[in-house]
C-alpha atoms as a PDB file:
ATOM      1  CA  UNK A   1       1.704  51.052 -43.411  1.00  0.00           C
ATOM      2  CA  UNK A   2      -2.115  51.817 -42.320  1.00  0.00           C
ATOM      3  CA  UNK A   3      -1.852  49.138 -39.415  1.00  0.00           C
ATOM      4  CA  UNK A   4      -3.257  51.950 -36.906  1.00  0.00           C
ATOM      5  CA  UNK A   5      -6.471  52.889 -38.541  1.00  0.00           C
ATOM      6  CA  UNK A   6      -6.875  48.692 -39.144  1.00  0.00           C
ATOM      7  CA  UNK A   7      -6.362  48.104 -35.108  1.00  0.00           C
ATOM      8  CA  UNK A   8      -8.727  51.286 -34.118  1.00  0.00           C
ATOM      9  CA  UNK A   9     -11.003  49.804 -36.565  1.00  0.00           C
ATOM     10  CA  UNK A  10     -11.199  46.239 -35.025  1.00  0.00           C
ATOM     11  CA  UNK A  11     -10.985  48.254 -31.566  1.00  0.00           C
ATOM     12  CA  UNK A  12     -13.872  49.948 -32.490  1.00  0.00           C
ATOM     13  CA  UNK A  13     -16.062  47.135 -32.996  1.00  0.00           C
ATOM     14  CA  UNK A  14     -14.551  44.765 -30.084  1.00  0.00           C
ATOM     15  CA  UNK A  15     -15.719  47.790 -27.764  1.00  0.00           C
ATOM     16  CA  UNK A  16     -19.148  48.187 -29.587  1.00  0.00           C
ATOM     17  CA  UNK A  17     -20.268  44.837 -29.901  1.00  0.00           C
ATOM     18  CA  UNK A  18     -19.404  44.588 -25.950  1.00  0.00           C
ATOM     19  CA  UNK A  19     -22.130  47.262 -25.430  1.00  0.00           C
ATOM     20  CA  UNK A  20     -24.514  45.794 -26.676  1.00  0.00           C
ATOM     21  CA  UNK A  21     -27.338  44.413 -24.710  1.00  0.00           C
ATOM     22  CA  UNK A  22     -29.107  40.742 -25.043  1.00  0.00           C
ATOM     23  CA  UNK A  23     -32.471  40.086 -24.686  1.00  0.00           C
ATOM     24  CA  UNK A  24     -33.132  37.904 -21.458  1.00  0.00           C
ATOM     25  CA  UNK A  25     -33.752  34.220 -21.943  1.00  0.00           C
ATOM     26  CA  UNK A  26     -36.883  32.744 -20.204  1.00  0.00           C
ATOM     27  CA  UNK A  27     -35.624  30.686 -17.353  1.00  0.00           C
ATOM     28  CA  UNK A  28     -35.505  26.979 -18.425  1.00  0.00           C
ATOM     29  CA  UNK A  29     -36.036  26.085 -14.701  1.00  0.00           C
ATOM     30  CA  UNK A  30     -38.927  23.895 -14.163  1.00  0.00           C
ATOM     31  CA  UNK A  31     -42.445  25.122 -12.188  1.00  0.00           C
ATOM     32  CA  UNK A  32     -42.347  23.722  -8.908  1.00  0.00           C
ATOM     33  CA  UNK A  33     -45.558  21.081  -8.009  1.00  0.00           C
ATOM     34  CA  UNK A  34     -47.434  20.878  -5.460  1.00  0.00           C
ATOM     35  CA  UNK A  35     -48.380  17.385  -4.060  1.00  0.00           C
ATOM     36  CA  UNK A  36     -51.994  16.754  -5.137  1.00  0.00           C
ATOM     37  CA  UNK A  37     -54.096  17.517  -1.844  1.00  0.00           C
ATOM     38  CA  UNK A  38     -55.838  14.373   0.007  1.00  0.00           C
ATOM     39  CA  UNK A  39     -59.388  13.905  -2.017  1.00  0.00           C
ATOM     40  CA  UNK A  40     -61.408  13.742   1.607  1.00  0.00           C
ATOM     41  CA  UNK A  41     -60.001  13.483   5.262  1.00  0.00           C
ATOM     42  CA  UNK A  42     -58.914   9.918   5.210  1.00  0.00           C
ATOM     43  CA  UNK A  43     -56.761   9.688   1.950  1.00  0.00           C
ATOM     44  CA  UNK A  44     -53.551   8.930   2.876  1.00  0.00           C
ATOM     45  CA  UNK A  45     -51.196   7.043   4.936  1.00  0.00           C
ATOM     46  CA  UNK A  46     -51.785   5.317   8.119  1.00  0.00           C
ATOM     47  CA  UNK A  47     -50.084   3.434  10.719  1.00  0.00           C
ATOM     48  CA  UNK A  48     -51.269   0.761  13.624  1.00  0.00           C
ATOM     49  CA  UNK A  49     -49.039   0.064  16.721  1.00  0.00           C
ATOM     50  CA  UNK A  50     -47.097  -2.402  15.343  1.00  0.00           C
ATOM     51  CA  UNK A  51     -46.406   0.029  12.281  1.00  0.00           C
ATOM     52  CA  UNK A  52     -48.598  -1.970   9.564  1.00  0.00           C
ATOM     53  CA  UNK A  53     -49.634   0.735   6.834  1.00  0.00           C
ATOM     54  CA  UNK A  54     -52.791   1.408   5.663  1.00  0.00           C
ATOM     55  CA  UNK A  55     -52.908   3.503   2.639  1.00  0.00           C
ATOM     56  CA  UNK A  56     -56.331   5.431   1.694  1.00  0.00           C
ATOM     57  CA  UNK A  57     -56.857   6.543  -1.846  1.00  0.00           C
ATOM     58  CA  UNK A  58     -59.565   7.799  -3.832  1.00  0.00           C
ATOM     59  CA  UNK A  59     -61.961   4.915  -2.569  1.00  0.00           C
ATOM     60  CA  UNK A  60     -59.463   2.045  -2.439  1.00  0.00           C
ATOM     61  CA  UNK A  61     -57.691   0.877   0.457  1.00  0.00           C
ATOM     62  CA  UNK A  62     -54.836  -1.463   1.553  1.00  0.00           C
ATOM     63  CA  UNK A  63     -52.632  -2.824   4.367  1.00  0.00           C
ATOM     64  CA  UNK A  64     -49.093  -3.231   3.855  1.00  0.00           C
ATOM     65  CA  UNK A  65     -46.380  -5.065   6.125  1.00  0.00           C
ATOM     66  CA  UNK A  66     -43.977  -2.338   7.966  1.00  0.00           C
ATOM     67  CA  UNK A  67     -41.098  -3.839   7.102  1.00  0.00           C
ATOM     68  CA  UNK A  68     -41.249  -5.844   3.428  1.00  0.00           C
ATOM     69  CA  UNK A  69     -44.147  -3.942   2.127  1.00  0.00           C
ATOM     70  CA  UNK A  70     -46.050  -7.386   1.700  1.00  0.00           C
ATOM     71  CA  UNK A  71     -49.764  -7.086   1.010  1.00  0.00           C
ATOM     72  CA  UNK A  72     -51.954  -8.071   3.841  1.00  0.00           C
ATOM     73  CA  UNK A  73     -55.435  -6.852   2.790  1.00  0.00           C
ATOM     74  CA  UNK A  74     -57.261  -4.780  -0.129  1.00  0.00           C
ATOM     75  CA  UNK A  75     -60.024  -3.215  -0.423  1.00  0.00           C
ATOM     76  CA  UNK A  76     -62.384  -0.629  -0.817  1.00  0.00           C
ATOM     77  CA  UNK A  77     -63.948   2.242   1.239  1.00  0.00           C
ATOM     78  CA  UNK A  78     -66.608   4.703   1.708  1.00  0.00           C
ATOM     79  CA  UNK A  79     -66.572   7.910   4.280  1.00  0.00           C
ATOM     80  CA  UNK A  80     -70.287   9.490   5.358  1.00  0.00           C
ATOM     81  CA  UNK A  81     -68.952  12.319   7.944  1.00  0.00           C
ATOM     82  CA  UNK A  82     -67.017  10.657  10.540  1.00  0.00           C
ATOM     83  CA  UNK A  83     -67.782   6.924   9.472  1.00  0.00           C
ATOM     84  CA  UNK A  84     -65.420   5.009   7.455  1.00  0.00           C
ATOM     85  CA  UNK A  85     -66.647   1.514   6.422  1.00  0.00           C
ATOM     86  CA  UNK A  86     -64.044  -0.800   5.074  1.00  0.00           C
ATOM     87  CA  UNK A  87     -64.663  -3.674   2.580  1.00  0.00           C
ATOM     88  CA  UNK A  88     -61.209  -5.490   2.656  1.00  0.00           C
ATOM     89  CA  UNK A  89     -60.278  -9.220   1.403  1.00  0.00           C
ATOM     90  CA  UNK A  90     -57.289 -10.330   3.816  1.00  0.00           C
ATOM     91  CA  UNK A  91     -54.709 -11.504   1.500  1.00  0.00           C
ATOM     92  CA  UNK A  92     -53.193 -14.028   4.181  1.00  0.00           C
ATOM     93  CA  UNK A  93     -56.944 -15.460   5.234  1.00  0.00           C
ATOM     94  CA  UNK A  94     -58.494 -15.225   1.732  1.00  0.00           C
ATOM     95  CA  UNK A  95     -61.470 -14.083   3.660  1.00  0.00           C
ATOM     96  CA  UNK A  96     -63.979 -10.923   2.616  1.00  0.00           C
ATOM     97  CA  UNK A  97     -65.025  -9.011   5.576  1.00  0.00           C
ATOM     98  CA  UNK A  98     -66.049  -5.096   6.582  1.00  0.00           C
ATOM     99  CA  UNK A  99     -64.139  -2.625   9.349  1.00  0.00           C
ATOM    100  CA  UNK A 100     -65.894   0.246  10.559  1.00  0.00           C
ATOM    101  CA  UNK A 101     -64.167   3.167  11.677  1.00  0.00           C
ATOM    102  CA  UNK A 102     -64.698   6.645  13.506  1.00  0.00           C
ATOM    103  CA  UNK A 103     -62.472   9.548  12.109  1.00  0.00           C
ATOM    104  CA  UNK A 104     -62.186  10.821  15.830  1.00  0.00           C
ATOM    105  CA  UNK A 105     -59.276  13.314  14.448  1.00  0.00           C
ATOM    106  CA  UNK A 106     -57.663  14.156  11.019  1.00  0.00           C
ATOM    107  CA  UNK A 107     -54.977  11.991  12.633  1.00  0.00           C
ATOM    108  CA  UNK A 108     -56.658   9.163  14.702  1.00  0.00           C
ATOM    109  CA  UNK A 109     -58.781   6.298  13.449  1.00  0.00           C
ATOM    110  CA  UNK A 110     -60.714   4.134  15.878  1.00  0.00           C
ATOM    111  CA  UNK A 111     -61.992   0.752  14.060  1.00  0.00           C
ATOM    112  CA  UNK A 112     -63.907  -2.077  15.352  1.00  0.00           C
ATOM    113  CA  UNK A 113     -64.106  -5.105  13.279  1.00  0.00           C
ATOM    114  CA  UNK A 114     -67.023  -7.953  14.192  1.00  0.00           C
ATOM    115  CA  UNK A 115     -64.128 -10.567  14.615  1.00  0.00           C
ATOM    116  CA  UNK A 116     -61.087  -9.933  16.187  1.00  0.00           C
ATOM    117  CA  UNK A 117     -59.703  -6.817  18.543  1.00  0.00           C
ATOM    118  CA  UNK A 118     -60.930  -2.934  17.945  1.00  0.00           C
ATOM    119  CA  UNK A 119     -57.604  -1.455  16.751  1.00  0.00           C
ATOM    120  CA  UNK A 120     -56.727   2.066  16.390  1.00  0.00           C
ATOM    121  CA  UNK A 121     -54.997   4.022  13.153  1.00  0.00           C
ATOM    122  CA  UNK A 122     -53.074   7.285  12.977  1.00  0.00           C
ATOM    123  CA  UNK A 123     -51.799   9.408  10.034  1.00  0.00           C
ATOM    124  CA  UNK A 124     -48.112  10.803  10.577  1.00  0.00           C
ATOM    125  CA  UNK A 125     -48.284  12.990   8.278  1.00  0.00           C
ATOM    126  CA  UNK A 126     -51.294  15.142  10.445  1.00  0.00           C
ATOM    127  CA  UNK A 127     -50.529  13.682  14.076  1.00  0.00           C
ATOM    128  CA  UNK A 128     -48.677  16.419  16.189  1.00  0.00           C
ATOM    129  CA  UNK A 129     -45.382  16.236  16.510  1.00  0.00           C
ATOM    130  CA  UNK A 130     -44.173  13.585  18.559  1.00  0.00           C
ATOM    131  CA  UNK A 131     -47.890  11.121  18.858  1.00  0.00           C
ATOM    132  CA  UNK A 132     -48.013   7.815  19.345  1.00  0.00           C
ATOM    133  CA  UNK A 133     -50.905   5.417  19.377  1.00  0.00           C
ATOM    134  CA  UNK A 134     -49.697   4.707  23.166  1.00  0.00           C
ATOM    135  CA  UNK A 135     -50.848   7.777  23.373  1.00  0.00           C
ATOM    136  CA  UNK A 136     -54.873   6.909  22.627  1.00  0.00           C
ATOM    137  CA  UNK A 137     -56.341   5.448  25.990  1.00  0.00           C
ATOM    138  CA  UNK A 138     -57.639   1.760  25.828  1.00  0.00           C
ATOM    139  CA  UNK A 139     -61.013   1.839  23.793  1.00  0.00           C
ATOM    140  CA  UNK A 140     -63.955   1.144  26.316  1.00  0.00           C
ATOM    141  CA  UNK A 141     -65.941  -2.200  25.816  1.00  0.00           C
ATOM    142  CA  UNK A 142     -68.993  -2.067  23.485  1.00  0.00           C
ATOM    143  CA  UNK A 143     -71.718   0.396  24.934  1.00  0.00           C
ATOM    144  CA  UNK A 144     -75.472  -0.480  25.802  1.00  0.00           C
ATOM    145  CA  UNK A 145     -76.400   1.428  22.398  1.00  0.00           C
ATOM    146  CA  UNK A 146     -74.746  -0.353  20.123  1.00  0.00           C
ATOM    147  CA  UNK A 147     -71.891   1.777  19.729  1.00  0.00           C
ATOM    148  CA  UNK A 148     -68.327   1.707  20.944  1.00  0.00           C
ATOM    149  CA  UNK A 149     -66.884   4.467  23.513  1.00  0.00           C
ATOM    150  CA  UNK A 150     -63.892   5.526  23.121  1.00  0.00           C
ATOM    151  CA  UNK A 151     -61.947   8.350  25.541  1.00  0.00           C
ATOM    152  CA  UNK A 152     -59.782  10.917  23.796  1.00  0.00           C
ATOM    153  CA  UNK A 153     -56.359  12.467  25.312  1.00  0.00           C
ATOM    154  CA  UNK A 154     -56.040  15.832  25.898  1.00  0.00           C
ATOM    155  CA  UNK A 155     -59.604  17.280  27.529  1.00  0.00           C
ATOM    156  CA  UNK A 156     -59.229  20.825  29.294  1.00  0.00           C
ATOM    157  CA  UNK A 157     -62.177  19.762  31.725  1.00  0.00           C
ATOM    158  CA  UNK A 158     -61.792  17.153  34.437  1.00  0.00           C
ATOM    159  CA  UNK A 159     -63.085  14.567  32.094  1.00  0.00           C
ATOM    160  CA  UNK A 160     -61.924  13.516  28.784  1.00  0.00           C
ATOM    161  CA  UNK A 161     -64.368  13.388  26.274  1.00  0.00           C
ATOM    162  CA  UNK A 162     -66.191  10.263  24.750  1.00  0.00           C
ATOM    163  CA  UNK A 163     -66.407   9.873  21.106  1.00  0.00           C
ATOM    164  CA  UNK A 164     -68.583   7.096  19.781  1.00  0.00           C
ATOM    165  CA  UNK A 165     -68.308   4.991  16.626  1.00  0.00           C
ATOM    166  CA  UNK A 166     -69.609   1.820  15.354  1.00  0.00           C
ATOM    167  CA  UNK A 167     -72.023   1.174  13.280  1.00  0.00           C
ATOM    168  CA  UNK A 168     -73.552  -1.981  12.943  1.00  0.00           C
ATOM    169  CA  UNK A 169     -70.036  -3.266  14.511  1.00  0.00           C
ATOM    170  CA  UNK A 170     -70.005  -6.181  11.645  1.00  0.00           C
ATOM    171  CA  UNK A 171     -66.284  -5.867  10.580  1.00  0.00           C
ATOM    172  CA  UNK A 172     -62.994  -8.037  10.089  1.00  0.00           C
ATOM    173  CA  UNK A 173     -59.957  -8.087  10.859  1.00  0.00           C
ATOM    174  CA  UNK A 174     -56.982  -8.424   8.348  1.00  0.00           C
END
């Protein structure tokens, strides 16, 4: 029987079509994203002392409880340089009022409302590592000009600095 020239045969073309090379595939892996970057310096989330958030985007603004995520104000905002004036309606109060605040870092947000305590804000997500708003000295009382004082940490001279901010000092609170 011709069985041999049969098996080299199918030999043949196991071991040729093994030889072959296949064209590479693109990789069906997807792009990675990057998160979309902050629109201007105060986009984004903040936190008070007692952990309420305040989240900053594109122009509108709210205040969320720390631990249910129950809205306590919303709003809208404008930023000219360091001033960030607030137009918020406090969900709880039902009231319409405006907060202005004074980026004094691109992770520290000192606000003084007409009514109610000045209160400061700070972004995790830029503060260095380890910051806490028990870190921010007490804000000084209202200055002669019309503006607020307050003292930053961290000065390499024997003083620490004074940043002002204000405005027109006729805020809310939420």
């Amino acid at each position: 029987m011709k069985t041999t020239p049969i098996l080299t045969l199918i030999a043949a073309s196991i071991l040729a079509s093994a030889c072959t090379t296949a064209t590479p595939q693109p990789s069906a892996r997807p792009t990675p994203s990057l998160p979309a970057a902050p629109v201007n310096a105060v986009d984004g989330q903040w936190r008070d002392k007692d952990g309420v958030i305040s989240n900053f985007s594109n122009g509108r603004f709210e205040t969320l409880t720390a631990d249910s995520n129950t809205a306590l104000a919303i709003g809208t905002y404008t930023e000219t340089g360091n001033l960030v004036e607030i137009e918020l309606t406090s969900v709880v109060r039902r009231t319409q009022s405006r907060v202005n605040c004074m980026l004094n870092s691109p992770y520290l947000l000192n606000c003084t409302p007409s009514q109610g305590a000045q209160f400061s804000l700070y972004k995790p997500s830029a503060a260095p590592v380890g910051f806490t708003l028990q870190d921010v000295p007490t804000m000084n009382p209202p200055a002669t000009t019309g503006q607020v004082a307050a003292t930053m940490p961290g000065a390499t001279t024997g003083t620490a600095p004074t940043y002002g901010y204000g405005g027109t000092q006729t805020g809310g609170s939420f």
